[in-house]
PDB file of N, CA and C in Angstrom:
ATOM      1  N   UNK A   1     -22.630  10.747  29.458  1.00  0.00           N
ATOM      2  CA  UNK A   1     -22.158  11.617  28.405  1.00  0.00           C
ATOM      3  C   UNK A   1     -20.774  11.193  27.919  1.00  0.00           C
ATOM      4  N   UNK A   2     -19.886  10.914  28.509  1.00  0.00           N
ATOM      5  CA  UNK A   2     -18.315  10.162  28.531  1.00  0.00           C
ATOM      6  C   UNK A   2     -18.522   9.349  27.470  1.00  0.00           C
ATOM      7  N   UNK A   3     -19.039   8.560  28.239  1.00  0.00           N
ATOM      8  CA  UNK A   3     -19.659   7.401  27.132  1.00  0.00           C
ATOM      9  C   UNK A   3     -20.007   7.130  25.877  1.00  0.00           C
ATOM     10  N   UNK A   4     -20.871   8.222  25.909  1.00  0.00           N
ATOM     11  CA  UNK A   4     -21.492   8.420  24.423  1.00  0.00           C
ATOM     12  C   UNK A   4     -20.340   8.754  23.403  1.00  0.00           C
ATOM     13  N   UNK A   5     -19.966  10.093  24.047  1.00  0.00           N
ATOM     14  CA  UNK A   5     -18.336  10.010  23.670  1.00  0.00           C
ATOM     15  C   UNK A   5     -17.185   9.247  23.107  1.00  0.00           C
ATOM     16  N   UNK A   6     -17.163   8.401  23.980  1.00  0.00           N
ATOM     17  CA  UNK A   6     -16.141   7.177  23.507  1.00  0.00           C
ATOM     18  C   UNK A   6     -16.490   6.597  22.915  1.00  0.00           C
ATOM     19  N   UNK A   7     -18.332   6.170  22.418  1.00  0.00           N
ATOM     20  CA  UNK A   7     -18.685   5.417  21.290  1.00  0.00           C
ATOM     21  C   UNK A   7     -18.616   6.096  19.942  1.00  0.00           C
ATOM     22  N   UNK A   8     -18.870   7.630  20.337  1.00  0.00           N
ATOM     23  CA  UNK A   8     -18.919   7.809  19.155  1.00  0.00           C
ATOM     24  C   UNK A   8     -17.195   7.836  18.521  1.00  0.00           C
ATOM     25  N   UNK A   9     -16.133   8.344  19.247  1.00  0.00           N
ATOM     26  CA  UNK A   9     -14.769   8.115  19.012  1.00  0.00           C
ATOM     27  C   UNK A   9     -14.006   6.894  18.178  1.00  0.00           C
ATOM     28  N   UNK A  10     -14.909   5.540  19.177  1.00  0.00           N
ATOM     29  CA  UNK A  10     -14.904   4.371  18.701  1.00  0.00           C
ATOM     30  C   UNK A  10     -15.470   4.537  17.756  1.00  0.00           C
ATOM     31  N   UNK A  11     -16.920   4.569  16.933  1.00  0.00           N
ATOM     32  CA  UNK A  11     -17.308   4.335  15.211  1.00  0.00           C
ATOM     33  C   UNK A  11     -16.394   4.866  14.345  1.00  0.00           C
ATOM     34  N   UNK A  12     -16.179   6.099  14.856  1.00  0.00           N
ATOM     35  CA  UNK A  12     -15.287   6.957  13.890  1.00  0.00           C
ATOM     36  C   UNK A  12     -14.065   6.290  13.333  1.00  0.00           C
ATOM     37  N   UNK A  13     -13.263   5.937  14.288  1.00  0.00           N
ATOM     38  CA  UNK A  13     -12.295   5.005  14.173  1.00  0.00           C
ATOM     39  C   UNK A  13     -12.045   3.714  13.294  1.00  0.00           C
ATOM     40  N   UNK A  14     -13.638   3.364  13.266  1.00  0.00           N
ATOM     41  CA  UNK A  14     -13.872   1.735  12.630  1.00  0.00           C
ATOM     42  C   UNK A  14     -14.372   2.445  11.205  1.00  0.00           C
ATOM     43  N   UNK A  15     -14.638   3.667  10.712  1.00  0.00           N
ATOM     44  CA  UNK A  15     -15.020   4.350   9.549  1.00  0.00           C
ATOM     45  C   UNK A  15     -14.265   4.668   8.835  1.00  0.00           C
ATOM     46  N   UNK A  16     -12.987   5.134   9.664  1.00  0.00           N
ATOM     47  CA  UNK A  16     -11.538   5.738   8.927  1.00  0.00           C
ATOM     48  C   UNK A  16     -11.089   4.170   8.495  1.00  0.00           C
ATOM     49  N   UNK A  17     -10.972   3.226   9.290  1.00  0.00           N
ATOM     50  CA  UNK A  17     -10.270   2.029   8.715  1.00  0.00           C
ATOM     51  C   UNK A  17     -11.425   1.313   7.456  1.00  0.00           C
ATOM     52  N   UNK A  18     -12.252   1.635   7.613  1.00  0.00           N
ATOM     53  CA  UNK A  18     -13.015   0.512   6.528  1.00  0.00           C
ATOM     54  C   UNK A  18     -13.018   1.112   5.315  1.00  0.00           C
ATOM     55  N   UNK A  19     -12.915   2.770   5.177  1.00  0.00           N
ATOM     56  CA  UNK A  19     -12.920   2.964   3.934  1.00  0.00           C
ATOM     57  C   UNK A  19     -11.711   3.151   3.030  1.00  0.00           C
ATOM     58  N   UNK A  20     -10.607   2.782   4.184  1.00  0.00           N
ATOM     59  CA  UNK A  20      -9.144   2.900   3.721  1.00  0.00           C
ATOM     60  C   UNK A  20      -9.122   2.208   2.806  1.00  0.00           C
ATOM     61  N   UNK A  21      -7.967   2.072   1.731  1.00  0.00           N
ATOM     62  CA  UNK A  21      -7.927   1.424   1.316  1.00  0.00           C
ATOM     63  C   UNK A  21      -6.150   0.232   1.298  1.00  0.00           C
ATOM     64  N   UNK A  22      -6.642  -0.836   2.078  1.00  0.00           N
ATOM     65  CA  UNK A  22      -5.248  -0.928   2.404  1.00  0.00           C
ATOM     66  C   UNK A  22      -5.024  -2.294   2.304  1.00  0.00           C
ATOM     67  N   UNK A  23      -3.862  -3.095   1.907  1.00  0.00           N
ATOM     68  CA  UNK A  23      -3.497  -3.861   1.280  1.00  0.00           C
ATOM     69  C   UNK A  23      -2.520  -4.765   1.866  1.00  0.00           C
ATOM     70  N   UNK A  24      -2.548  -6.275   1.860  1.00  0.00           N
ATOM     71  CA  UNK A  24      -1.350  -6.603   2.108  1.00  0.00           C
ATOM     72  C   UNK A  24      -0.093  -7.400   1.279  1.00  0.00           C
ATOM     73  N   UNK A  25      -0.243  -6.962   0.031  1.00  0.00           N
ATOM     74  CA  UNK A  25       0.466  -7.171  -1.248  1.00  0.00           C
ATOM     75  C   UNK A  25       0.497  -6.345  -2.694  1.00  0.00           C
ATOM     76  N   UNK A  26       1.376  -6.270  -2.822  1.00  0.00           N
ATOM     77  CA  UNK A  26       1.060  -5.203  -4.233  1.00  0.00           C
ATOM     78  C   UNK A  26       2.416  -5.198  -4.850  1.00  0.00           C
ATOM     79  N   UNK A  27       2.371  -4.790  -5.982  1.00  0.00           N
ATOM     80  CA  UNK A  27       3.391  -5.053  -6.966  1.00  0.00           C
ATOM     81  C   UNK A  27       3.577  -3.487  -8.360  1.00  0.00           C
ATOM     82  N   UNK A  28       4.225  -3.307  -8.887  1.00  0.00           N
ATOM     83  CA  UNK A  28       4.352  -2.131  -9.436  1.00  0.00           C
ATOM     84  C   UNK A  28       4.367  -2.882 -11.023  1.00  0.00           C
ATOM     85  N   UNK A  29       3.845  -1.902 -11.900  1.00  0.00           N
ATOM     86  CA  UNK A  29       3.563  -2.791 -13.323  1.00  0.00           C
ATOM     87  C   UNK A  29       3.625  -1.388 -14.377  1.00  0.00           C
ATOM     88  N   UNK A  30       3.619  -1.676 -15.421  1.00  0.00           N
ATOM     89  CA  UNK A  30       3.691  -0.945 -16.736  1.00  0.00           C
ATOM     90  C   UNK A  30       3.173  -1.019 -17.867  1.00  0.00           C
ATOM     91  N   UNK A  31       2.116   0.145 -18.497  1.00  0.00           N
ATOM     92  CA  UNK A  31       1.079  -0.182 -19.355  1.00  0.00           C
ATOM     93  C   UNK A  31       1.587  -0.310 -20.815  1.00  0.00           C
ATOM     94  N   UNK A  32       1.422  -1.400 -21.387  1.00  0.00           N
ATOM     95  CA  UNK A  32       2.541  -2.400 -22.924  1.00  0.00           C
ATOM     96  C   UNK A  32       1.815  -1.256 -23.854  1.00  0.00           C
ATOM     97  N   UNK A  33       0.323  -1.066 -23.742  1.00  0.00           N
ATOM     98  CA  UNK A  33      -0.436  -0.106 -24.863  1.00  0.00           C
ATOM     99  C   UNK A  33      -1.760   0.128 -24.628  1.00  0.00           C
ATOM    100  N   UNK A  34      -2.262   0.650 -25.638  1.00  0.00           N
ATOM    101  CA  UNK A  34      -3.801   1.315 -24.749  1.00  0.00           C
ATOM    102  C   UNK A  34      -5.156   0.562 -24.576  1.00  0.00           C
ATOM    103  N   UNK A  35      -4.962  -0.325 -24.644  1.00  0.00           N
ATOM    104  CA  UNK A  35      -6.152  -1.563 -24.020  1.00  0.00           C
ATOM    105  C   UNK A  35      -5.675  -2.211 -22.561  1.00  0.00           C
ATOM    106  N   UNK A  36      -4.834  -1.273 -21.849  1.00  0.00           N
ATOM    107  CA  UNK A  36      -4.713  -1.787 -20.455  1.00  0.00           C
ATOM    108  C   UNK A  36      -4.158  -2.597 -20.112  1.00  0.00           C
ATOM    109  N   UNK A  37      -2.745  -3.028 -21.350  1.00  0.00           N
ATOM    110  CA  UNK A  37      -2.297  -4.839 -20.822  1.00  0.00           C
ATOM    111  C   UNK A  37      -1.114  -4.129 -20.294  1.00  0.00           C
ATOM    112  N   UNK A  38      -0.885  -4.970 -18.864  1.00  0.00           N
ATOM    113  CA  UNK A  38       0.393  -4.543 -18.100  1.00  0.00           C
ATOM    114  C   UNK A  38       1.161  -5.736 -17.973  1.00  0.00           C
ATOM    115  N   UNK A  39       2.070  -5.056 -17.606  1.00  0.00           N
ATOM    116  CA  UNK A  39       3.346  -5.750 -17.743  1.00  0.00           C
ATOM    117  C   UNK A  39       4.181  -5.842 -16.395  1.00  0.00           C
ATOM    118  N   UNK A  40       4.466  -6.860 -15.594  1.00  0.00           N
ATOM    119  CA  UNK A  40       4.861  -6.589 -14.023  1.00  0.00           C
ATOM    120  C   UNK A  40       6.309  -6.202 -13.835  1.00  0.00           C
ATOM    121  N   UNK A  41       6.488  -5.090 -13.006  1.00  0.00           N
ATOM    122  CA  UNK A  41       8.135  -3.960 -13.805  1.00  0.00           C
ATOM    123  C   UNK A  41       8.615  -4.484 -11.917  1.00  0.00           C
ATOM    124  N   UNK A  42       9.494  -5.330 -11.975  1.00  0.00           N
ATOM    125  CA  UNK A  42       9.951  -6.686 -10.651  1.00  0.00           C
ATOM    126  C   UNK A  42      11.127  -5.244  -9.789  1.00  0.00           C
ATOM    127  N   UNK A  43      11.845  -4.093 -10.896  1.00  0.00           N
ATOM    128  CA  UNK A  43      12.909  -3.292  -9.995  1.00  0.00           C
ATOM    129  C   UNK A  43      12.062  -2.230  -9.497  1.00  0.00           C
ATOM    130  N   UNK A  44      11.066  -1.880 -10.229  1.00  0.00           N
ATOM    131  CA  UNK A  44      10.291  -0.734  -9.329  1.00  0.00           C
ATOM    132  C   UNK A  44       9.451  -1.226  -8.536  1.00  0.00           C
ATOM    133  N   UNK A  45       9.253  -3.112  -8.509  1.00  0.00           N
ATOM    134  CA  UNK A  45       8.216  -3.032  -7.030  1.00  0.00           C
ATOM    135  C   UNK A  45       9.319  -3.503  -5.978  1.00  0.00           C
ATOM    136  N   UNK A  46      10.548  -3.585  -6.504  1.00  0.00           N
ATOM    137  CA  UNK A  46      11.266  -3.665  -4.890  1.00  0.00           C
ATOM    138  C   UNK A  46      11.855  -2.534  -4.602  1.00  0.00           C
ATOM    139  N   UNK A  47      12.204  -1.239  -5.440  1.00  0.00           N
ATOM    140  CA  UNK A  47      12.519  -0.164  -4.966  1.00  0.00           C
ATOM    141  C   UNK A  47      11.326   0.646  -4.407  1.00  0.00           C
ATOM    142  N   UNK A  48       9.714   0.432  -4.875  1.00  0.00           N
ATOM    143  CA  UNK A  48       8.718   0.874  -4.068  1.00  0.00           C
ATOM    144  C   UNK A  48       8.860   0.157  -2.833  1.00  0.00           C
ATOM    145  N   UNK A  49       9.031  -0.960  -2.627  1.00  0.00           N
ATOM    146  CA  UNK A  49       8.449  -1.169  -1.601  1.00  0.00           C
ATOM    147  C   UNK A  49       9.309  -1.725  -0.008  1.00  0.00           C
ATOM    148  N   UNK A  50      10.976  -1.013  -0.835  1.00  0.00           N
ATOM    149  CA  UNK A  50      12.134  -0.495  -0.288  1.00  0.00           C
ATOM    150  C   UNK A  50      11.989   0.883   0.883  1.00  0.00           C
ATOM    151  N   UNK A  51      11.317   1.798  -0.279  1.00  0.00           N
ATOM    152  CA  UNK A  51      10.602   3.016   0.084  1.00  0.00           C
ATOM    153  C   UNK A  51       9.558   3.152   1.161  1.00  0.00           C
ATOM    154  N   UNK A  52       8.520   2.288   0.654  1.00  0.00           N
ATOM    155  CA  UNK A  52       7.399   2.080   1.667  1.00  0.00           C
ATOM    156  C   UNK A  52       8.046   1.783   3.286  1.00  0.00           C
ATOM    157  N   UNK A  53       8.918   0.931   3.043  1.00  0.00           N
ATOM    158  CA  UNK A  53       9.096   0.167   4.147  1.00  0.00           C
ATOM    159  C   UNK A  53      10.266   1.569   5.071  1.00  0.00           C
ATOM    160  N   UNK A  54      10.480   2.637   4.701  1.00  0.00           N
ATOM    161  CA  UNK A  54      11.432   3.469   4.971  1.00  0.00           C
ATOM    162  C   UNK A  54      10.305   4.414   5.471  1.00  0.00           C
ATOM    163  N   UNK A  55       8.838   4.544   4.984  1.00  0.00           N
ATOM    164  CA  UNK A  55       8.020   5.532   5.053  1.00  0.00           C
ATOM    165  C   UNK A  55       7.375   5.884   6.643  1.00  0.00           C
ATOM    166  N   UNK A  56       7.061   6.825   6.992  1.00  0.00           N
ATOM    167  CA  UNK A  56       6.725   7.523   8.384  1.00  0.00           C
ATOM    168  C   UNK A  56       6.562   8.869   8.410  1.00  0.00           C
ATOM    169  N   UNK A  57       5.000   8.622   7.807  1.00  0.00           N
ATOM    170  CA  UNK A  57       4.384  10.157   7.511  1.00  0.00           C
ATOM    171  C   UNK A  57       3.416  10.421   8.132  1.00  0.00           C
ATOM    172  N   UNK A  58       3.140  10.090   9.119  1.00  0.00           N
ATOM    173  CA  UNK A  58       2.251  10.083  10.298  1.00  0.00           C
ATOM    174  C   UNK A  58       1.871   8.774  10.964  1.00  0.00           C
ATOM    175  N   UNK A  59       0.502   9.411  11.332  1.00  0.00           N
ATOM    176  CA  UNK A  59       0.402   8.043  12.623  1.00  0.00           C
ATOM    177  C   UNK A  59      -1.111   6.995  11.895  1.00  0.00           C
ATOM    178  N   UNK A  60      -1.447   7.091  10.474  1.00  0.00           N
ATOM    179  CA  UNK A  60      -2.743   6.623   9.636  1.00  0.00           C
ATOM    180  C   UNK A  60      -2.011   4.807   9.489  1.00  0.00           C
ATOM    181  N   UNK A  61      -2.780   4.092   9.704  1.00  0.00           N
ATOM    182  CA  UNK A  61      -2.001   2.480   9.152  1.00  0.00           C
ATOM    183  C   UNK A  61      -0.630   2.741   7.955  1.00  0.00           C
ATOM    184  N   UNK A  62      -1.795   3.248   6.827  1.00  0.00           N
ATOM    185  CA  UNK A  62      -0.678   3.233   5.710  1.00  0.00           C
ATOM    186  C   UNK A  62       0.298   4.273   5.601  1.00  0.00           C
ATOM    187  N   UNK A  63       0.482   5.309   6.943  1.00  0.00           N
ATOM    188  CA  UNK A  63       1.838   5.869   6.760  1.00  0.00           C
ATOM    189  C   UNK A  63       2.856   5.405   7.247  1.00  0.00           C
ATOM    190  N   UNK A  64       2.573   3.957   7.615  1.00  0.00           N
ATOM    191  CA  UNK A  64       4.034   3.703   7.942  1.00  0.00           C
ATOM    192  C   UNK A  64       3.867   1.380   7.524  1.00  0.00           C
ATOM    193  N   UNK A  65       5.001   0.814   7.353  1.00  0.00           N
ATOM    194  CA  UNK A  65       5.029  -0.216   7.199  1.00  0.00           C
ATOM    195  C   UNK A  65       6.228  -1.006   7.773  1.00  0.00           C
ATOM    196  N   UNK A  66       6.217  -0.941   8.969  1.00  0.00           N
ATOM    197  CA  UNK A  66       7.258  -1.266   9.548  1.00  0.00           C
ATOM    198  C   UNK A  66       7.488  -2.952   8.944  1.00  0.00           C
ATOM    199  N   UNK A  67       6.364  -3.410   8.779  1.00  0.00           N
ATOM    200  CA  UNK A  67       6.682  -4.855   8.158  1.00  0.00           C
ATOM    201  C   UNK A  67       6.618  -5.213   6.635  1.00  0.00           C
ATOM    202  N   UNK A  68       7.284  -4.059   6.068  1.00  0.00           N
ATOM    203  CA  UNK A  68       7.021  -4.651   4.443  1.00  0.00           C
ATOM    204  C   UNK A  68       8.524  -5.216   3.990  1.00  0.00           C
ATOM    205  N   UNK A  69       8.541  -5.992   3.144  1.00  0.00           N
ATOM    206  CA  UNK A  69       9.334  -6.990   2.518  1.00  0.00           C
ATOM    207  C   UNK A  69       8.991  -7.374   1.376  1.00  0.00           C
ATOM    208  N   UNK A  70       9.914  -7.396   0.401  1.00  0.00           N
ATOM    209  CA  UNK A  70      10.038  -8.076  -0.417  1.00  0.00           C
ATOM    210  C   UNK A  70       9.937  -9.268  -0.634  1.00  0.00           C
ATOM    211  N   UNK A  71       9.045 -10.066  -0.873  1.00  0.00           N
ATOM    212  CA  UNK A  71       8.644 -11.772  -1.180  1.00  0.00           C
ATOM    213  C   UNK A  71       9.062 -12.343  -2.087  1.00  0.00           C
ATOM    214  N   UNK A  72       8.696 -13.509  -2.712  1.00  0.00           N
ATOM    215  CA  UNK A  72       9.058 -14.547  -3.731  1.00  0.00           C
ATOM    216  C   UNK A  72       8.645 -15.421  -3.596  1.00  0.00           C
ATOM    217  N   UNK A  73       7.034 -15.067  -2.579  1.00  0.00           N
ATOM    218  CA  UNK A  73       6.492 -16.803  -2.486  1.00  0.00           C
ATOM    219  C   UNK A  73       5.110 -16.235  -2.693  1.00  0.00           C
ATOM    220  N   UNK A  74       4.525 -16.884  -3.785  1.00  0.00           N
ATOM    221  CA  UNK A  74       4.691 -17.433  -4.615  1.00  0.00           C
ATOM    222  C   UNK A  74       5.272 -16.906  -5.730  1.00  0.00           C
ATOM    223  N   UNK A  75       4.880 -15.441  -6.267  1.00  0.00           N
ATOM    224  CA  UNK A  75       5.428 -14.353  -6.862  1.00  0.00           C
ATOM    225  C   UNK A  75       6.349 -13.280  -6.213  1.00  0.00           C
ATOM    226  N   UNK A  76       7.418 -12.662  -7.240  1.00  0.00           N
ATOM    227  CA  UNK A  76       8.142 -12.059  -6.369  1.00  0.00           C
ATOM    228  C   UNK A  76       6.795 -10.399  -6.323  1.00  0.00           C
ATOM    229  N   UNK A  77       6.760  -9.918  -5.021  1.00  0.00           N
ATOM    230  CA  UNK A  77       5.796  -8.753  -4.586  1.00  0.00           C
ATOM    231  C   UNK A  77       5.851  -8.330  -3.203  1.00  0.00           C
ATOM    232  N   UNK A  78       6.071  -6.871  -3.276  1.00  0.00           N
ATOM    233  CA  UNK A  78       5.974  -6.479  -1.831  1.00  0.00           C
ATOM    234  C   UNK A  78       4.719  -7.194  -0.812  1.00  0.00           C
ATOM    235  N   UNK A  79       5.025  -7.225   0.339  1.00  0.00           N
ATOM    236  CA  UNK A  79       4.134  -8.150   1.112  1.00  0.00           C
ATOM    237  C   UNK A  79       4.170  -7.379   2.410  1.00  0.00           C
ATOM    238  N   UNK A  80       2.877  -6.970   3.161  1.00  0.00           N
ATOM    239  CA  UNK A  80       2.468  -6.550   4.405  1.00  0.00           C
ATOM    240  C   UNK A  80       2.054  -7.391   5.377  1.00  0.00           C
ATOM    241  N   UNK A  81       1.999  -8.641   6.186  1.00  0.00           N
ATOM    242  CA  UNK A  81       1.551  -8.868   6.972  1.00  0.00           C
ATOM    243  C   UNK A  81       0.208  -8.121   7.961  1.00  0.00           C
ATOM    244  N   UNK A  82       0.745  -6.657   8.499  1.00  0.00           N
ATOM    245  CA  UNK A  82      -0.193  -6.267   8.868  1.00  0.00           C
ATOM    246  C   UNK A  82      -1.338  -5.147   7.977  1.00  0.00           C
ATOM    247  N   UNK A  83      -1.181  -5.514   7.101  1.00  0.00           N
ATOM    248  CA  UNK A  83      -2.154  -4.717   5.883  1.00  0.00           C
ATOM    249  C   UNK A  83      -1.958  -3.062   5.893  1.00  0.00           C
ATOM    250  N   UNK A  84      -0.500  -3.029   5.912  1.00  0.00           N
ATOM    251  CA  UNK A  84      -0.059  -1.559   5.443  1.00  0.00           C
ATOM    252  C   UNK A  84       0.131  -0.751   4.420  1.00  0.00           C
ATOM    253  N   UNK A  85      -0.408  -1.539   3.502  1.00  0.00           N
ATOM    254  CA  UNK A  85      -0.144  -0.978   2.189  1.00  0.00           C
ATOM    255  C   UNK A  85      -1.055  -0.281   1.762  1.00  0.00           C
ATOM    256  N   UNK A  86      -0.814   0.829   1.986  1.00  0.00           N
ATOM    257  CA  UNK A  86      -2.417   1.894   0.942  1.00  0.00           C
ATOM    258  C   UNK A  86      -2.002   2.015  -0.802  1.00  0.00           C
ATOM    259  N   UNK A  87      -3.340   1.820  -0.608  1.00  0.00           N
ATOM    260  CA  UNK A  87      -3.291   1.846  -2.425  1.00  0.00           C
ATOM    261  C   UNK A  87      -2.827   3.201  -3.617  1.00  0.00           C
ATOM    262  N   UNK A  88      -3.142   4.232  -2.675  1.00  0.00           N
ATOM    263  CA  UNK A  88      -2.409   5.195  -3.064  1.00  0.00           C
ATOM    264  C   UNK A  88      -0.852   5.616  -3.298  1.00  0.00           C
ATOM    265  N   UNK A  89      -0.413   5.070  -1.540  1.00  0.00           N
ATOM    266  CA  UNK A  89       0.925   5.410  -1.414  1.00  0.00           C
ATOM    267  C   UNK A  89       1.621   4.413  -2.436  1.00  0.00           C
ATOM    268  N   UNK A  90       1.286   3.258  -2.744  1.00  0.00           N
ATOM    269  CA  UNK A  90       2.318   2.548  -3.493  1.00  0.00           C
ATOM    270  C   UNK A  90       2.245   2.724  -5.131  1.00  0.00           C
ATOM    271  N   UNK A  91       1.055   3.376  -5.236  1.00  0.00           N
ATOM    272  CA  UNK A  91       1.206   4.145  -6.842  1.00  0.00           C
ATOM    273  C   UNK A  91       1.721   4.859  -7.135  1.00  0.00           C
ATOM    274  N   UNK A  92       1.782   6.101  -5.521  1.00  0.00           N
ATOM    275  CA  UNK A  92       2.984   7.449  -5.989  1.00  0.00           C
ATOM    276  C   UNK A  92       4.303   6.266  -5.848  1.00  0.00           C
ATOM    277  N   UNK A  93       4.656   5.939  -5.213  1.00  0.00           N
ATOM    278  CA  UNK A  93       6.263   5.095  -5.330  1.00  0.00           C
ATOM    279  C   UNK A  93       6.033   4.160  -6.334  1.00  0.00           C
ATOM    280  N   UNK A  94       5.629   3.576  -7.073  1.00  0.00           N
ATOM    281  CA  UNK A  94       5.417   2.947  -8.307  1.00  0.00           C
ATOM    282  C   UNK A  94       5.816   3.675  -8.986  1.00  0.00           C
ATOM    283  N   UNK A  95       5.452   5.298  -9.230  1.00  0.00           N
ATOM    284  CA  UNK A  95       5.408   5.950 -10.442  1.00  0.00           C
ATOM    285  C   UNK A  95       7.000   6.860  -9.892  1.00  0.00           C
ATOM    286  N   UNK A  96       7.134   6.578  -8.667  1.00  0.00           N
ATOM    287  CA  UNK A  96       8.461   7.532  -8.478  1.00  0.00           C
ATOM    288  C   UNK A  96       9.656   6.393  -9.119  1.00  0.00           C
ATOM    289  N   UNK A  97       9.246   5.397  -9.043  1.00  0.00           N
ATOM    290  CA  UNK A  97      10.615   4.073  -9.071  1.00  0.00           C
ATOM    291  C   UNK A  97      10.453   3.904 -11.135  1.00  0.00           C
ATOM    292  N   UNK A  98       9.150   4.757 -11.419  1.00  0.00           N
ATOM    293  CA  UNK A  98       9.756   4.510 -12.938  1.00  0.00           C
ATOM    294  C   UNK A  98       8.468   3.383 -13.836  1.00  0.00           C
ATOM    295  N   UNK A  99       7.889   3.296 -12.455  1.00  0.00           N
ATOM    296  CA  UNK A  99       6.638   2.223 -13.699  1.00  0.00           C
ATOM    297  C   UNK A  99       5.363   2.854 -13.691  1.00  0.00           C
ATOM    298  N   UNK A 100       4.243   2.574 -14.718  1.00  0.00           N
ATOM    299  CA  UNK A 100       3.458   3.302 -15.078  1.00  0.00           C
ATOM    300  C   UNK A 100       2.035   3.197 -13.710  1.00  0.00           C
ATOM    301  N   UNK A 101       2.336   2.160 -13.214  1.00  0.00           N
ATOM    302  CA  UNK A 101       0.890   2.003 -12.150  1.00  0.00           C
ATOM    303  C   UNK A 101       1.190   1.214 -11.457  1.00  0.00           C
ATOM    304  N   UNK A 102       0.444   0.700 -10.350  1.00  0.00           N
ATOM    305  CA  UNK A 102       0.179  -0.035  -9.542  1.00  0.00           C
ATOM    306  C   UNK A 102      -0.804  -1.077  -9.464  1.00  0.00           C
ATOM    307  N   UNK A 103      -0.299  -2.596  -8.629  1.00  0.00           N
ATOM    308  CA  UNK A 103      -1.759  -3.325  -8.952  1.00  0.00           C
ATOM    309  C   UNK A 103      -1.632  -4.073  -7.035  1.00  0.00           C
ATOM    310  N   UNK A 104      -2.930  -3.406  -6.619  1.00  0.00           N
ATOM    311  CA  UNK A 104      -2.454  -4.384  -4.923  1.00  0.00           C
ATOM    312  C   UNK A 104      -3.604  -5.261  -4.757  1.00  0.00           C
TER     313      UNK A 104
END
């Protein structure tokens, strides 16, 4: 019975991560007009991802990013190593730092 237990604990676990949605790069951008052409806004993806990297809102992958940084290789873009970036959280800080969306 334990057992069964811990497997089922274990799927659950591998269910919450697969449908996450989580990232290990992303960048903050701004819509030019209404056919969707964006424009990549370089001070709100390092003040997002200034933020991110400050974030600790529980214990989910993407509430926290102890390894995010600012890059420049090849493009300048926030960068996760361990794939902390939820796609959500960096749209609300996208849109808090002043640009219209997010692209990860």
């Amino acid at each position: 019975m334990q057992f069964a237990f811990q497997l089922l604990a274990l799927l659950a676990s591998f269910c919450s991560f697969v449908f996450a949605d989580l990232h290990s790069r992303g960048i903050c951008v701004d819509l030019v007009d209404t056919d969707g052409y964006e424009v990549y806004n370089e001070d709100a993806s390092k003040q997002a991802c200034e933020w991110y990297l400050a974030r600790n809102t529980g214990t989910e992958q993407w509430d926290q990013c102890p390894d995010c940084y600012f890059s420049t290789d090849p493009v300048p873009h926030c960068r996760s190593d361990g794939w902390h970036i939820g796609g959500d959280e960096l749209y609300y800080y996208c849109q808090l730092a002043g640009a219209d969306t997010s692209a990860a």
